[in-house]
C-alpha atoms as a PDB file:
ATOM      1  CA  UNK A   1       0.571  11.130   1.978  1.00  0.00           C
ATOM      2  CA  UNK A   2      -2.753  10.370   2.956  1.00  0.00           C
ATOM      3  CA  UNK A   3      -5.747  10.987   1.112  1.00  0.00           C
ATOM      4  CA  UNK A   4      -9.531  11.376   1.722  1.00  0.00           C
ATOM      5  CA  UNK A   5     -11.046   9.667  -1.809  1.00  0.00           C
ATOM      6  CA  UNK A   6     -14.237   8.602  -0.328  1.00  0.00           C
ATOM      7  CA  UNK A   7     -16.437  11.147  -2.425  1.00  0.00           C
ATOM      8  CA  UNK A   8     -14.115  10.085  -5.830  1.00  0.00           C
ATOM      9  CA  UNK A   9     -13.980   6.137  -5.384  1.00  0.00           C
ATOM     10  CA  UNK A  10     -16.632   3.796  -4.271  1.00  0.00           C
ATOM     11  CA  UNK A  11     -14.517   0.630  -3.085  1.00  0.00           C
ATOM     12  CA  UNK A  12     -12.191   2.828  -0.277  1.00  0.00           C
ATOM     13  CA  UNK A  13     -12.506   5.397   2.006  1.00  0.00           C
ATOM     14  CA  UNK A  14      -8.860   6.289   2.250  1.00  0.00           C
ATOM     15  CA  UNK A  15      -5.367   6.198   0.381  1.00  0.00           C
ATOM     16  CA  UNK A  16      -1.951   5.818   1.694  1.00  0.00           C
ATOM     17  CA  UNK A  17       0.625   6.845  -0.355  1.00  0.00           C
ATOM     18  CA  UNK A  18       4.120   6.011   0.643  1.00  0.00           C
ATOM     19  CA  UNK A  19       7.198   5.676  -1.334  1.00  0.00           C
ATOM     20  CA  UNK A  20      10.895   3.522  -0.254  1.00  0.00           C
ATOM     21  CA  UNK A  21      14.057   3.230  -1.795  1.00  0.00           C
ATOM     22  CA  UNK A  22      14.660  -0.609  -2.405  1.00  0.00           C
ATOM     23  CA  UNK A  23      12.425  -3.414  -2.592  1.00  0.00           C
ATOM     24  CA  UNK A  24      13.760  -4.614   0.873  1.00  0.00           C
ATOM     25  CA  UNK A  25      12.713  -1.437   2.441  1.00  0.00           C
ATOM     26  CA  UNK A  26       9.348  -1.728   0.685  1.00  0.00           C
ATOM     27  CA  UNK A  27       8.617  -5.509   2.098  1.00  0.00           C
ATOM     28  CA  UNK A  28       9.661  -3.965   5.460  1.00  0.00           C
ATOM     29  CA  UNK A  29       7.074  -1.356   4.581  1.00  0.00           C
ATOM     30  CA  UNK A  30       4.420  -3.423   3.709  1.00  0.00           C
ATOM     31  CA  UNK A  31       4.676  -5.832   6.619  1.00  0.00           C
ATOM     32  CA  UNK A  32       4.725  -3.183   9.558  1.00  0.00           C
ATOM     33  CA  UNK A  33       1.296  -2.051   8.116  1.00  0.00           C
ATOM     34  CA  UNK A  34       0.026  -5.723   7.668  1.00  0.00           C
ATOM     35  CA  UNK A  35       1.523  -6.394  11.020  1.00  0.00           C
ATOM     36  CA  UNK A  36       0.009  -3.098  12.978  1.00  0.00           C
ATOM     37  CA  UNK A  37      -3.434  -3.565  11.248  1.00  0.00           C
ATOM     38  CA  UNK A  38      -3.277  -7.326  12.762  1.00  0.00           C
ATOM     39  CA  UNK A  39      -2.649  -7.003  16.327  1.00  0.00           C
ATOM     40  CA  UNK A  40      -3.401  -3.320  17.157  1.00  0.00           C
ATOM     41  CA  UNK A  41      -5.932  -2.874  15.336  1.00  0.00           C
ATOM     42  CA  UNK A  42      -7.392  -6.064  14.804  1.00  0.00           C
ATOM     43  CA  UNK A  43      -8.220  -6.077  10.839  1.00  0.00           C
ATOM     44  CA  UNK A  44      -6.899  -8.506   8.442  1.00  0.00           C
ATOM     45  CA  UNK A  45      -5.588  -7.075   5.125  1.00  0.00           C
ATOM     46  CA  UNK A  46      -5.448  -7.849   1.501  1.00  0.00           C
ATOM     47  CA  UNK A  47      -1.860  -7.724  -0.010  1.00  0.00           C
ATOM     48  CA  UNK A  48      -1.682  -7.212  -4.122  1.00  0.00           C
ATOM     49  CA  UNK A  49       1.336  -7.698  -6.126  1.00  0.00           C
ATOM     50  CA  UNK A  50       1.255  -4.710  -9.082  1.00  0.00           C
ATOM     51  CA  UNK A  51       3.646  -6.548 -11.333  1.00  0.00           C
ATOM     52  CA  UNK A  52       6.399  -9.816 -11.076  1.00  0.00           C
ATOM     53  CA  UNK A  53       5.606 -11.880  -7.789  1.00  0.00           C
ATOM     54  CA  UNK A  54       8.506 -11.309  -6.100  1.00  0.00           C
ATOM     55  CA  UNK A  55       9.936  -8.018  -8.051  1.00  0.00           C
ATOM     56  CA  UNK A  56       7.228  -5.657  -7.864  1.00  0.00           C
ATOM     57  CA  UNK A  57       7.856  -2.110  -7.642  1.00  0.00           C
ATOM     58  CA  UNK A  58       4.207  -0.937  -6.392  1.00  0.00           C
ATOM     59  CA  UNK A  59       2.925  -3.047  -3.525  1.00  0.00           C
ATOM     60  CA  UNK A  60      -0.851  -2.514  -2.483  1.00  0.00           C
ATOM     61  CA  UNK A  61      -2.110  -3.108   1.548  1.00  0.00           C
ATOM     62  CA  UNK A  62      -5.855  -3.328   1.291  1.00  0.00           C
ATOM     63  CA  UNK A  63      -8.052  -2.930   4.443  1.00  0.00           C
ATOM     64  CA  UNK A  64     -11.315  -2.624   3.101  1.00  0.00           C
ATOM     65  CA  UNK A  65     -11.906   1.164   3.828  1.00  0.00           C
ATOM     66  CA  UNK A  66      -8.317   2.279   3.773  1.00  0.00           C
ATOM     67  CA  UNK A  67      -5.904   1.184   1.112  1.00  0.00           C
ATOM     68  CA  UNK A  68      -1.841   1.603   1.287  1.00  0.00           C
ATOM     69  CA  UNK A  69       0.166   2.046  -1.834  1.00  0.00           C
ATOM     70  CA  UNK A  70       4.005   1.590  -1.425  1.00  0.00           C
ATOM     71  CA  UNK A  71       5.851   2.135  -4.109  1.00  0.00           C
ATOM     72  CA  UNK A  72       9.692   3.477  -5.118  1.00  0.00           C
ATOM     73  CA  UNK A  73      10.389   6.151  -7.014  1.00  0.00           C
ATOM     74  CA  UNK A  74      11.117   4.845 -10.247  1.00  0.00           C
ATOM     75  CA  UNK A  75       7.358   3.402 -10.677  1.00  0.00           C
ATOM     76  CA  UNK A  76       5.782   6.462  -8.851  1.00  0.00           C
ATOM     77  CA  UNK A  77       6.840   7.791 -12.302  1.00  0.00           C
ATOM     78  CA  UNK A  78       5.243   6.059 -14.100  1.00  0.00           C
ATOM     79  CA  UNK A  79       2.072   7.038 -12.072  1.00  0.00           C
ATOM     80  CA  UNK A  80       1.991  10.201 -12.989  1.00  0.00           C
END
C-alpha cells in the first residue's frame, strides 16, 4: 500500500506499506528496495531496525521523501 502523507507528516512525502511472511522474506524485501533505490535510481537510503538487531519484525527503508515499512503480520497487529 502506498500512501500520500505529505499534508499529515512533515519529515516524508510518502509511505510504503508492505507486509512478508518470515523474516528471511522481509531482509529479501528490504534489500531489493535498498538495492533499486541505489543503482536505478541513484538515492542512498536509511535502514532502521524497530526492535532486536537482528530479529525485528518491522523493518523501516528511509529515502528522505519516501519511507518503506516492511513488516509481517504478527507486528502489523500490533499497529493497529
Amino acid at each position: 500500500m502506498a500512501l500520500h502523507v505529505a499534508p499529515l507528516v512533515s519529515w516524508t512525502s510518502y509511505m510504503v506499506i508492505t507486509t512478508v511472511t518470515s523474516r528471511p522474506q522481509l531482509l529479501a524485501v528490504q534489500y531489493r528496495c535498498s538495492e533499486v533505490a541505489e543503482t536505478v535510481l541513484r538515492r542512498t537510503c536509511t535502514e532502521h531496525s524497530q526492535g532486536k538487531p537482528g530479529k525485528s519484525e518491522w523493518e523501516l527503508v528511509d529515502f528522505g521523501d519516501v519511507v518503506v515499512s516492511v513488516m509481517t503480520p504478527a507486528q502489523r497487529e500490533l499497529c493497529k
